[in-house]
C-alpha atoms as a PDB file:
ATOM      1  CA  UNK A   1     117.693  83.439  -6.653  1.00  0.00           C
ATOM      2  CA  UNK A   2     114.271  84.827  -6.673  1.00  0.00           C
ATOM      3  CA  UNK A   3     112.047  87.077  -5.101  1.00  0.00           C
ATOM      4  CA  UNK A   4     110.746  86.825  -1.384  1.00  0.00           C
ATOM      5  CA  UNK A   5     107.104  87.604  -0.058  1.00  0.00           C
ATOM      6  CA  UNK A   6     107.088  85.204   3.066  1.00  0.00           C
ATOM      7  CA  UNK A   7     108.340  87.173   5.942  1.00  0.00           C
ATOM      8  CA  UNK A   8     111.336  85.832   7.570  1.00  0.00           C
ATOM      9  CA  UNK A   9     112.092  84.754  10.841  1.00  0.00           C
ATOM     10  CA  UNK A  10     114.573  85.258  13.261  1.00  0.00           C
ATOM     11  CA  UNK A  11     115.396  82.861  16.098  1.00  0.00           C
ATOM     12  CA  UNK A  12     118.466  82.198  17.884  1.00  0.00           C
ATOM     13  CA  UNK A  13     120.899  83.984  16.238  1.00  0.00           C
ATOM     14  CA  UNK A  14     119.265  82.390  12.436  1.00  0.00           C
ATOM     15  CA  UNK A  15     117.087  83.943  10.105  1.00  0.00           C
ATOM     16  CA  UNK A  16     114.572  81.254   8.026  1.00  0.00           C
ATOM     17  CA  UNK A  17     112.795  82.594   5.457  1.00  0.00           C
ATOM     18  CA  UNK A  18     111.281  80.987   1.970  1.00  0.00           C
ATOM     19  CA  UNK A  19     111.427  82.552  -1.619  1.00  0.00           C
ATOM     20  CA  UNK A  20     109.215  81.815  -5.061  1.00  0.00           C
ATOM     21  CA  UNK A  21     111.550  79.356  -6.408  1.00  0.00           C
ATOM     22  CA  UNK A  22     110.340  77.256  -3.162  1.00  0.00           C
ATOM     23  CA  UNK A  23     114.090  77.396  -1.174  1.00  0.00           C
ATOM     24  CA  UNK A  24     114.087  77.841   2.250  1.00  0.00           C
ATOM     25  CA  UNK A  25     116.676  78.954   4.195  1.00  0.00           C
ATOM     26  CA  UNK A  26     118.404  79.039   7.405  1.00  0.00           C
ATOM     27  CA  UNK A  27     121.020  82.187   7.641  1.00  0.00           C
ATOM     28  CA  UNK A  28     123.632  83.160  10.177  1.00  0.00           C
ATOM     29  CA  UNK A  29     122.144  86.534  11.379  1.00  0.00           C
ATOM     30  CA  UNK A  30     125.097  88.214  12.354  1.00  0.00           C
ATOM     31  CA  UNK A  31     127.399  87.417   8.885  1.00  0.00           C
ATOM     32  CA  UNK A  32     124.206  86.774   6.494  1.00  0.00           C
ATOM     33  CA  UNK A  33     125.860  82.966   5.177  1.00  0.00           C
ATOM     34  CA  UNK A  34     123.844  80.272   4.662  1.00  0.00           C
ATOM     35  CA  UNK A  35     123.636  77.309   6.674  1.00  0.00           C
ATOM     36  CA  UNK A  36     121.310  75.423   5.116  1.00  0.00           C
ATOM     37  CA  UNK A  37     118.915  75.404   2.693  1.00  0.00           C
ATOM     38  CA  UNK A  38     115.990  72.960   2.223  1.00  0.00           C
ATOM     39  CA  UNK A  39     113.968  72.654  -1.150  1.00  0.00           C
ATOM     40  CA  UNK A  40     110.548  72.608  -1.580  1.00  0.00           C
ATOM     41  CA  UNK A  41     108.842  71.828  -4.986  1.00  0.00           C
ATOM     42  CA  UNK A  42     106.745  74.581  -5.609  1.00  0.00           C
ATOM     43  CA  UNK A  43     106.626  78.437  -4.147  1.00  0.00           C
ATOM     44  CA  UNK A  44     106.640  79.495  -0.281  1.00  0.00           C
ATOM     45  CA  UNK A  45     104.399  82.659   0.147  1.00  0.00           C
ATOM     46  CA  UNK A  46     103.713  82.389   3.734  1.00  0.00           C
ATOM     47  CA  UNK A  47     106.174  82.586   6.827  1.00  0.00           C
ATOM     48  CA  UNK A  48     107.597  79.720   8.609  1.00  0.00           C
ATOM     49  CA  UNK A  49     106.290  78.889  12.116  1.00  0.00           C
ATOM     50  CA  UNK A  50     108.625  76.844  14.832  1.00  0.00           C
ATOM     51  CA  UNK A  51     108.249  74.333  17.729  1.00  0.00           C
ATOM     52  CA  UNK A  52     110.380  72.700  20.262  1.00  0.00           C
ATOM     53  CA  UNK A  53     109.866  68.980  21.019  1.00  0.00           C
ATOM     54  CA  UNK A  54     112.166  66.886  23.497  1.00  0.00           C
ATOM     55  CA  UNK A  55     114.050  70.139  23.097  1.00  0.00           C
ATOM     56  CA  UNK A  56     115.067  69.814  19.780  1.00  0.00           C
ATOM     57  CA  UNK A  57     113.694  73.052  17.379  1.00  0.00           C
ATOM     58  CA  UNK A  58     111.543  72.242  14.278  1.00  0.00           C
ATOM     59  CA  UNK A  59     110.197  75.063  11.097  1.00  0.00           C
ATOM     60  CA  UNK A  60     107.164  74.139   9.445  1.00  0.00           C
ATOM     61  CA  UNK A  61     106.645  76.403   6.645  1.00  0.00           C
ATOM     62  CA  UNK A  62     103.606  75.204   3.619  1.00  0.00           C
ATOM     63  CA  UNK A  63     104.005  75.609   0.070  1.00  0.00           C
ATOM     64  CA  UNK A  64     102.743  75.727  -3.512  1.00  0.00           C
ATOM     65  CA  UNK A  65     103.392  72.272  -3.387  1.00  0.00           C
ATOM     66  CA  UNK A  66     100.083  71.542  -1.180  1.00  0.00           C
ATOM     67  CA  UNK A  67     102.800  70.585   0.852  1.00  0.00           C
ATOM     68  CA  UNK A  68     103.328  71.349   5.129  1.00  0.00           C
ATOM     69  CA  UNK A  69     106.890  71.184   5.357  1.00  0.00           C
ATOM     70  CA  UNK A  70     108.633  70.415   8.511  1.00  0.00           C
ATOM     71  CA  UNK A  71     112.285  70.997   9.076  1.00  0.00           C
ATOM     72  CA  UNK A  72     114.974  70.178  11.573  1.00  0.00           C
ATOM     73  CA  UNK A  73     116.512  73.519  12.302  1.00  0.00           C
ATOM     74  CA  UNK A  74     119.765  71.828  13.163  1.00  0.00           C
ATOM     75  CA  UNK A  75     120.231  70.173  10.005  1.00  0.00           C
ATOM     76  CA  UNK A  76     117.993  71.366   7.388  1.00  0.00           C
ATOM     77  CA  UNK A  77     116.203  67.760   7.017  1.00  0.00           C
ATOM     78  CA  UNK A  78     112.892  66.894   6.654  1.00  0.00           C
ATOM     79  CA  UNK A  79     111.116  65.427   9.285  1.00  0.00           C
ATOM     80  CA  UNK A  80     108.098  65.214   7.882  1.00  0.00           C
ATOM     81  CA  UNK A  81     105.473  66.941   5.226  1.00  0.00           C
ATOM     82  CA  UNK A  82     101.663  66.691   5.469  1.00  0.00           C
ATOM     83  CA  UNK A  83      99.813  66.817   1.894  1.00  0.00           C
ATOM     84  CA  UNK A  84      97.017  69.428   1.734  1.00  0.00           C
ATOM     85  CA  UNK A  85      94.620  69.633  -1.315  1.00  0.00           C
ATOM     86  CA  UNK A  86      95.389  72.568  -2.676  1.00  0.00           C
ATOM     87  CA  UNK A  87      98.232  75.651  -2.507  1.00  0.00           C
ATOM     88  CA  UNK A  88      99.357  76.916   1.712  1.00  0.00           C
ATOM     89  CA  UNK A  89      99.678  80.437   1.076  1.00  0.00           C
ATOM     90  CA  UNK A  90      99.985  81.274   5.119  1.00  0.00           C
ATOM     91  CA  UNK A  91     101.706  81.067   7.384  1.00  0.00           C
ATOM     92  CA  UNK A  92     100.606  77.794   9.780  1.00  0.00           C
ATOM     93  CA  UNK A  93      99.546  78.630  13.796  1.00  0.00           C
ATOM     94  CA  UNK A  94     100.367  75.997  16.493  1.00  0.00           C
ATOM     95  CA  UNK A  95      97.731  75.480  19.103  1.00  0.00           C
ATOM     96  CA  UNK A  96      98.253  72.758  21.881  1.00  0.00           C
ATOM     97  CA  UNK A  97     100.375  70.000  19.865  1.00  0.00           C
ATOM     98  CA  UNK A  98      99.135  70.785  16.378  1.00  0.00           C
ATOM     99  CA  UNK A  99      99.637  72.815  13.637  1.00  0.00           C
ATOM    100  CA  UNK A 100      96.369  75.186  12.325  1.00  0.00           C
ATOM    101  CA  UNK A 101      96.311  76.843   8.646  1.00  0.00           C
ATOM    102  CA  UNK A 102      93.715  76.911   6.076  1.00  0.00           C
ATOM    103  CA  UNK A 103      94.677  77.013   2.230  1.00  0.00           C
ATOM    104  CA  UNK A 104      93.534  77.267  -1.515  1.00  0.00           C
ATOM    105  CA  UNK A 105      91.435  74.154  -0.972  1.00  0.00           C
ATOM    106  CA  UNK A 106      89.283  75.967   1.274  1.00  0.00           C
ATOM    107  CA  UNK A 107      89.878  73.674   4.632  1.00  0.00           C
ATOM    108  CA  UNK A 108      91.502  74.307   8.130  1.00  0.00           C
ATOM    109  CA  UNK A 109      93.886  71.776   8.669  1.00  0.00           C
ATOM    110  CA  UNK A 110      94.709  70.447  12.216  1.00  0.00           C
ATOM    111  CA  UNK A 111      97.803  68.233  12.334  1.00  0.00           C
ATOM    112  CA  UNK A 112      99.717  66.755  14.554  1.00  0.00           C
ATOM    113  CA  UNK A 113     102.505  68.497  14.878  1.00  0.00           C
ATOM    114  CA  UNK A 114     104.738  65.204  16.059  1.00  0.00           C
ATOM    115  CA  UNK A 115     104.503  63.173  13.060  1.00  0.00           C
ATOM    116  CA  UNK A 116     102.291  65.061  10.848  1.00  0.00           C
ATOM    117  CA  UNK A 117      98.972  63.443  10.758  1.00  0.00           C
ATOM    118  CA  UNK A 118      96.289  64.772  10.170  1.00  0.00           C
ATOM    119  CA  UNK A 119      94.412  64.789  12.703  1.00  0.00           C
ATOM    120  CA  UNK A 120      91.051  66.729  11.644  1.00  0.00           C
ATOM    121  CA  UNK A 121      90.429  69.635   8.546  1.00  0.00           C
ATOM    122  CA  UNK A 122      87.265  71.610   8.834  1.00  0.00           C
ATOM    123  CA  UNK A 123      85.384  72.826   5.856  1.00  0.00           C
ATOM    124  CA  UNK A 124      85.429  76.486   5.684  1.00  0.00           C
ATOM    125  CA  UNK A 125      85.082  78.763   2.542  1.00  0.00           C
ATOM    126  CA  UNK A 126      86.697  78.810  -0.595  1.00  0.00           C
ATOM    127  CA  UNK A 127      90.387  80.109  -0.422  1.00  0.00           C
ATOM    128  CA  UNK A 128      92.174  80.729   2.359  1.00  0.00           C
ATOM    129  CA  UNK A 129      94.987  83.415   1.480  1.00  0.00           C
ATOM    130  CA  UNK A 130      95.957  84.533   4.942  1.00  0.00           C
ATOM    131  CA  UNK A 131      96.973  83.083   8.457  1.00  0.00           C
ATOM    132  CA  UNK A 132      94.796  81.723  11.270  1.00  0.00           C
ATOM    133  CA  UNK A 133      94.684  84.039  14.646  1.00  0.00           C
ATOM    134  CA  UNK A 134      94.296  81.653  17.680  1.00  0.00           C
ATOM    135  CA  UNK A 135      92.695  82.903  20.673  1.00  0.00           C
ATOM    136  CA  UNK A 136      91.945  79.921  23.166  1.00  0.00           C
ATOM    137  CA  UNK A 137      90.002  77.217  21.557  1.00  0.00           C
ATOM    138  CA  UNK A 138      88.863  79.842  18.584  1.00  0.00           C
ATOM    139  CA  UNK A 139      90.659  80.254  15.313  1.00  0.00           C
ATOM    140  CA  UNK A 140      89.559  83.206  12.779  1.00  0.00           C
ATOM    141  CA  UNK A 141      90.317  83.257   9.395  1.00  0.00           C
ATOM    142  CA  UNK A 142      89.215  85.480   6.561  1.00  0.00           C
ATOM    143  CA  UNK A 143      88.745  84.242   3.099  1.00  0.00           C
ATOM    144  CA  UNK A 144      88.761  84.688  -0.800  1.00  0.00           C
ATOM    145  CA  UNK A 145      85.353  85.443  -0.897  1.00  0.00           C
ATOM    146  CA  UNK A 146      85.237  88.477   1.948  1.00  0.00           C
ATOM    147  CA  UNK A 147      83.638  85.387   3.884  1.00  0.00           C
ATOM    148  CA  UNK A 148      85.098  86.089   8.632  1.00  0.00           C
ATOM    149  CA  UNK A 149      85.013  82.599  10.365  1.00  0.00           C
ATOM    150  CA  UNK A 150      85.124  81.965  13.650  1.00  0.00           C
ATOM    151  CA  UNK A 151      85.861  78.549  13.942  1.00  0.00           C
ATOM    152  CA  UNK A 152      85.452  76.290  17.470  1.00  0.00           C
ATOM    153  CA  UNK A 153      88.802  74.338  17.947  1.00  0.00           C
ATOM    154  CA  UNK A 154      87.077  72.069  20.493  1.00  0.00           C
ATOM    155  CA  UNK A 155      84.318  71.013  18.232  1.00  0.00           C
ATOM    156  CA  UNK A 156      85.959  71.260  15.593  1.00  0.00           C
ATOM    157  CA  UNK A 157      82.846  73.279  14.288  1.00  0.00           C
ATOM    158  CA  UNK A 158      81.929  77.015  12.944  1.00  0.00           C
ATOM    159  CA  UNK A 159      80.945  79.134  16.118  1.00  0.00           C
ATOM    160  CA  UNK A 160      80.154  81.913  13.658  1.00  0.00           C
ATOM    161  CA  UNK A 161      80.852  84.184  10.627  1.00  0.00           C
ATOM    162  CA  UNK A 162      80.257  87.332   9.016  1.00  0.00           C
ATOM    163  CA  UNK A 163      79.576  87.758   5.165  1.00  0.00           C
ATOM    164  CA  UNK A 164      79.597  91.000   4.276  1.00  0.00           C
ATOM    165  CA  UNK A 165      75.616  92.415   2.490  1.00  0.00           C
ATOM    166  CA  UNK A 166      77.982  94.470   0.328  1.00  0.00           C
ATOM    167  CA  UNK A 167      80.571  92.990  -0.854  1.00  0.00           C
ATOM    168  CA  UNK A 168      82.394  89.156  -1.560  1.00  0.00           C
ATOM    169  CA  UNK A 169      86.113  90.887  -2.157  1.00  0.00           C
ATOM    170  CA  UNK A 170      89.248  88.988  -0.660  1.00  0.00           C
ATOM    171  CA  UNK A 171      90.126  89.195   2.856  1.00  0.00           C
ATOM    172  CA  UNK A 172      94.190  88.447   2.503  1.00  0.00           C
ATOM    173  CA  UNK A 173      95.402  89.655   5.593  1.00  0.00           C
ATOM    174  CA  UNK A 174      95.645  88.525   9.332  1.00  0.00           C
ATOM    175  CA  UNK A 175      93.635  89.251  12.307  1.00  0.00           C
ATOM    176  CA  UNK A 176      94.455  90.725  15.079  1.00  0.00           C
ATOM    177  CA  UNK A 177      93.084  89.781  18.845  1.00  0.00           C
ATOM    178  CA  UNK A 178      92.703  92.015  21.574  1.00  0.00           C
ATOM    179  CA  UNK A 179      90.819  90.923  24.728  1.00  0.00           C
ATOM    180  CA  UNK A 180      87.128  91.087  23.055  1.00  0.00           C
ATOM    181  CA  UNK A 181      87.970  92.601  19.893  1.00  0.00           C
ATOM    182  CA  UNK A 182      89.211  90.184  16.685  1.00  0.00           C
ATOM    183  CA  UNK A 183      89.803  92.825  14.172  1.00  0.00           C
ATOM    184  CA  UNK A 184      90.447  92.203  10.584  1.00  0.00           C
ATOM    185  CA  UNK A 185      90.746  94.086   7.102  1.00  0.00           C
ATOM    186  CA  UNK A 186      89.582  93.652   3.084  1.00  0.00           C
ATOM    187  CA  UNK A 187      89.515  95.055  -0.070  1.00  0.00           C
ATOM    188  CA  UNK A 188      86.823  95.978   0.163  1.00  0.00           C
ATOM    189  CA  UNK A 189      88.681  98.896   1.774  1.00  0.00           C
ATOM    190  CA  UNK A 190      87.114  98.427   5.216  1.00  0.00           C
ATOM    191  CA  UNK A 191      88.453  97.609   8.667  1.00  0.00           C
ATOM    192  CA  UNK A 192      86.469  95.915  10.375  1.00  0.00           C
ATOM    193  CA  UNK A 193      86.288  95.055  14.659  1.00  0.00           C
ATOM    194  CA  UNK A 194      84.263  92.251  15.704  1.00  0.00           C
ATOM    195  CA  UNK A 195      83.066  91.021  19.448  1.00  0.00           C
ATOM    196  CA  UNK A 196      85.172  87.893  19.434  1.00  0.00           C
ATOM    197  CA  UNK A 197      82.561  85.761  21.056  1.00  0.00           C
ATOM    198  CA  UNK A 198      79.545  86.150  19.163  1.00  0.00           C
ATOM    199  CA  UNK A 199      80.759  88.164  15.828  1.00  0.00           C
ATOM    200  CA  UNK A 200      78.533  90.984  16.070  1.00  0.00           C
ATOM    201  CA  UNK A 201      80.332  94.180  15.004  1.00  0.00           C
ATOM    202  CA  UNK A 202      81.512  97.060  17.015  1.00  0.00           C
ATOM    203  CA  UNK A 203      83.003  99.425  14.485  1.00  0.00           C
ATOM    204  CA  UNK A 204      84.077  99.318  10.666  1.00  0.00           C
ATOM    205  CA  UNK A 205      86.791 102.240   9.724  1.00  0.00           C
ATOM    206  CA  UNK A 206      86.282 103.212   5.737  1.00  0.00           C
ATOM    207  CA  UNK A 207      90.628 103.342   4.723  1.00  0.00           C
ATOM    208  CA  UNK A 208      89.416 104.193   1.582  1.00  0.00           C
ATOM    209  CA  UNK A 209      91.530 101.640  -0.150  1.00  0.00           C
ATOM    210  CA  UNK A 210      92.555  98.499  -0.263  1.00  0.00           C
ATOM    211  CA  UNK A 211      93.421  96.517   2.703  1.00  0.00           C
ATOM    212  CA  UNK A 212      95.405  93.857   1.754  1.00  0.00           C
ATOM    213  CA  UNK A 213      98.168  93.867   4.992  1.00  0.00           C
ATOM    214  CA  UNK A 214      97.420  92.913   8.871  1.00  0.00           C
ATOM    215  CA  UNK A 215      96.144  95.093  10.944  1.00  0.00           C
ATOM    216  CA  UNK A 216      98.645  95.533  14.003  1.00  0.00           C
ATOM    217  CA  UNK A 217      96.999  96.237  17.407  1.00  0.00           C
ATOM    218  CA  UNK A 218      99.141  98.575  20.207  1.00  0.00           C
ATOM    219  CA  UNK A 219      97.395  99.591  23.155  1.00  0.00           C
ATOM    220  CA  UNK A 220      94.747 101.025  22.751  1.00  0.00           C
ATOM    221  CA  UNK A 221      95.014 101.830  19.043  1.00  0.00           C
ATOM    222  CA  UNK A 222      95.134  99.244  15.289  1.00  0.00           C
ATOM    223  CA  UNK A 223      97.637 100.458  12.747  1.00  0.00           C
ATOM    224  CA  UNK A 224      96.596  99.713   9.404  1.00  0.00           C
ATOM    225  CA  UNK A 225      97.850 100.195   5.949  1.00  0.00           C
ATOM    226  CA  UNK A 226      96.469 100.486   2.521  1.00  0.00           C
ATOM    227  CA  UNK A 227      97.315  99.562  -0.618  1.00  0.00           C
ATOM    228  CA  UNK A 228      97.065 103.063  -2.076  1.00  0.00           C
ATOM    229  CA  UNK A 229      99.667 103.949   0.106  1.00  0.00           C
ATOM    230  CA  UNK A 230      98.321 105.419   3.639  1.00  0.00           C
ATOM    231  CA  UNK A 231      99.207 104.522   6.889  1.00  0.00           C
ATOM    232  CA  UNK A 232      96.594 104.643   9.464  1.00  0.00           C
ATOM    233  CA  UNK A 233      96.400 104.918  13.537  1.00  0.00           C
ATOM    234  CA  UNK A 234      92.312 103.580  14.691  1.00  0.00           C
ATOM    235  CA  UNK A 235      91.335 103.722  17.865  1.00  0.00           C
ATOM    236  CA  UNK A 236      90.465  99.970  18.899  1.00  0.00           C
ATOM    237  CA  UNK A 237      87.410 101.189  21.068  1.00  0.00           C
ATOM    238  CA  UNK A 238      85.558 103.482  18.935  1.00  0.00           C
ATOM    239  CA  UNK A 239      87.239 102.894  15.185  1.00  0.00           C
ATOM    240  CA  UNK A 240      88.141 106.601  15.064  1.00  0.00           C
ATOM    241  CA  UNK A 241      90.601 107.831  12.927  1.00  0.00           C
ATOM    242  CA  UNK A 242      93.522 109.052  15.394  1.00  0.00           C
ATOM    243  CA  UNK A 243      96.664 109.778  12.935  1.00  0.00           C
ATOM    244  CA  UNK A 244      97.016 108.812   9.200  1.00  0.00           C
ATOM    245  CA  UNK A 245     100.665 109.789   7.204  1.00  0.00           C
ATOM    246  CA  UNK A 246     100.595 108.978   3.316  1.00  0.00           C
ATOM    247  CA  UNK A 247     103.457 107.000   1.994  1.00  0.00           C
ATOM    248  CA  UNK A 248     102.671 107.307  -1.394  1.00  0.00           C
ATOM    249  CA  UNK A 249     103.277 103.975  -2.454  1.00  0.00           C
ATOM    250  CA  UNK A 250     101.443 100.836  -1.807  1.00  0.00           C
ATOM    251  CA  UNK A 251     101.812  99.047   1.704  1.00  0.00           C
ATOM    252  CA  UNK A 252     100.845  94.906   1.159  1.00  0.00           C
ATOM    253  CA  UNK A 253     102.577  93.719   4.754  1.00  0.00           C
ATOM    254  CA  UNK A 254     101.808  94.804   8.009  1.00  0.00           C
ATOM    255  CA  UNK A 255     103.784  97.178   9.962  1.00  0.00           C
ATOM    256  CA  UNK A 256     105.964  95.986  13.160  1.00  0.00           C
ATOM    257  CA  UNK A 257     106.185  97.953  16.354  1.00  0.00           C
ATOM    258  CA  UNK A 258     109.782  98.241  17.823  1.00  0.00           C
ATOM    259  CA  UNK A 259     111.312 100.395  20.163  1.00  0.00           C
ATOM    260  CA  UNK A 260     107.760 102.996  20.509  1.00  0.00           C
ATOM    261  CA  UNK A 261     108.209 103.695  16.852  1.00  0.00           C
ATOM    262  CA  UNK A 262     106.244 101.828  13.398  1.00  0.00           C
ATOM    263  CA  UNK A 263     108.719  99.923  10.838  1.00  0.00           C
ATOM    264  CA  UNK A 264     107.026  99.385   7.478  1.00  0.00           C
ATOM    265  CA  UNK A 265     108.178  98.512   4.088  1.00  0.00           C
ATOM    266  CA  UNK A 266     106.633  99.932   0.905  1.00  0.00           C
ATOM    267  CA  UNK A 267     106.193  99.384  -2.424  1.00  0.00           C
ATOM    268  CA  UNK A 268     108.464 101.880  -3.489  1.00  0.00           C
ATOM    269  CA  UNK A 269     111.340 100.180  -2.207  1.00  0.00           C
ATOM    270  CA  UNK A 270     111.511 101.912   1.117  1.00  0.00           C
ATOM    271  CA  UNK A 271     111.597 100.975   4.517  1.00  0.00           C
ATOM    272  CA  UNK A 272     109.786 103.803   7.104  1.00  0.00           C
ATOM    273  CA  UNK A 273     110.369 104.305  10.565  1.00  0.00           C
ATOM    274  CA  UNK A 274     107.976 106.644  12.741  1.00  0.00           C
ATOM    275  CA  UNK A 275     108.310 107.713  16.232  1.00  0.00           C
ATOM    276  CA  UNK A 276     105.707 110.078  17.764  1.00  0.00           C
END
């Protein structure tokens, strides 16, 4: 009944996804009916995430609400909801018995993912539009103010950050991690791979437009996509362009790999597949 940004799901034969009048469904893959659906009381931008415990399978998805949401993917109950201070526009990471994800009130979150307590929230940067990476005990986490955190999970403390001299534009996107590399995008039109120990740069690849999706990393090379419509292949070691195709139309999400070829959607209404 309205229109869907979060991307959905799919897990064991369901598909959960969340739309802007804040319903969240469960679907039956294979014949598209509902099986449940489970209201929240405000908007849900970002995807769901999922966890087993005592083998029973939970969604947490956040909200406009300032609301973490978790669901019982049998039933479509609520098991619990953990009360943030501002709007969850991502989608929440789980790390070692808790759930990670930053929000509009500028905080990462850690909460337990059992009962939903909180059980610590870190002081970033201003907004937080995008979803927290995990790699080990690091999270990174790009903000509304073009502000790249690298946050400390065991000390619950900033290990380091990059502001850019340039520019304070929105980072929206994800990360991606790659042994070393944490590599991240802005609109300030730049892609940009970091050393993920220390933050000290290694490349930055000029898209020449907005980056507002993930970058995806394959191999040896990051696919990323701009919001003036091209679709670009980097190489992960160097940042050299390899390939680039123009869609013509702008690209917000990231692209998926399946089967050796690149699935994207655009904002012309089209869905792309390329194979080499």
């Amino acid at each position: 009944d309205n229109s869907i940004e979060a991307p959905a799901i799919y897990l064991g034969g369901r598909v959960y996804v969340g739309n802007l009048s804040g319903s969240f469904y469960a679907l039956d893959a294979k014949s598209g009916k509902t099986i449940w659906t489970y209201q929240a009381e405000n908007q849900i931008m970002g995807s769901a995430n999922y966890f087993y415990l005592k083998n029973k399978l939970f969604i947490i998805v956040g909200s406009y609400d300032y609301y973490l949401h978790c669901i019982d993917a049998a039933t479509g109950k609520m098991v619990w909801k953990y009360e943030s201070d501002n709007y969850i526009n991502g989608a929440p990471a789980i790390y070692s018995g808790v759930a990670i994800f930053g929000g509009c009130d500028g905080f990462l979150h850690i909460v337990n993912l059992e009962n939903g307590q909180l059980r610590t929230k870190i002081n970033v940067a201003t907004y937080i539009a995008g979803s927290v990476a995990l790699a080990e005990n690091l999270a990174f986490t790009g903000d509304y103010d073009g502000l790249f955190s690298c946050i400390d999970l065991t000390k619950s403390s900033m290990k380091w950050h990059y502001d850019n001299p340039v520019s304070n534009l929105p980072i929206l996107g994800s990360p991606a991690i790659s042994g070393d590399k944490v590599i991240i995008g802005g609109q300030d039109k730049y892609l940009r791979c970091f050393n993920k120990s220390d933050g000290k740069e290694k490349w930055n690849f000029n898209a020449g437009g907005r980056i507002d999706a993930s970058p995806v990393i394959s191999g040896s090379l990051v696919i990323t996509a701009t919001m003036d419509g091209m679709l670009y292949l980097v190489d992960s070691e160097s940042g050299k362009q390899v390939w680039s195709y123009e869609v013509g139309s702008a690209i917000a999400h990231n692209p998926a790999i399946f089967n050796g070829g690149l699935v994207l959607g655009a904002r012309d209404g089209n869905i792309y597949y390329f194979r080499k």
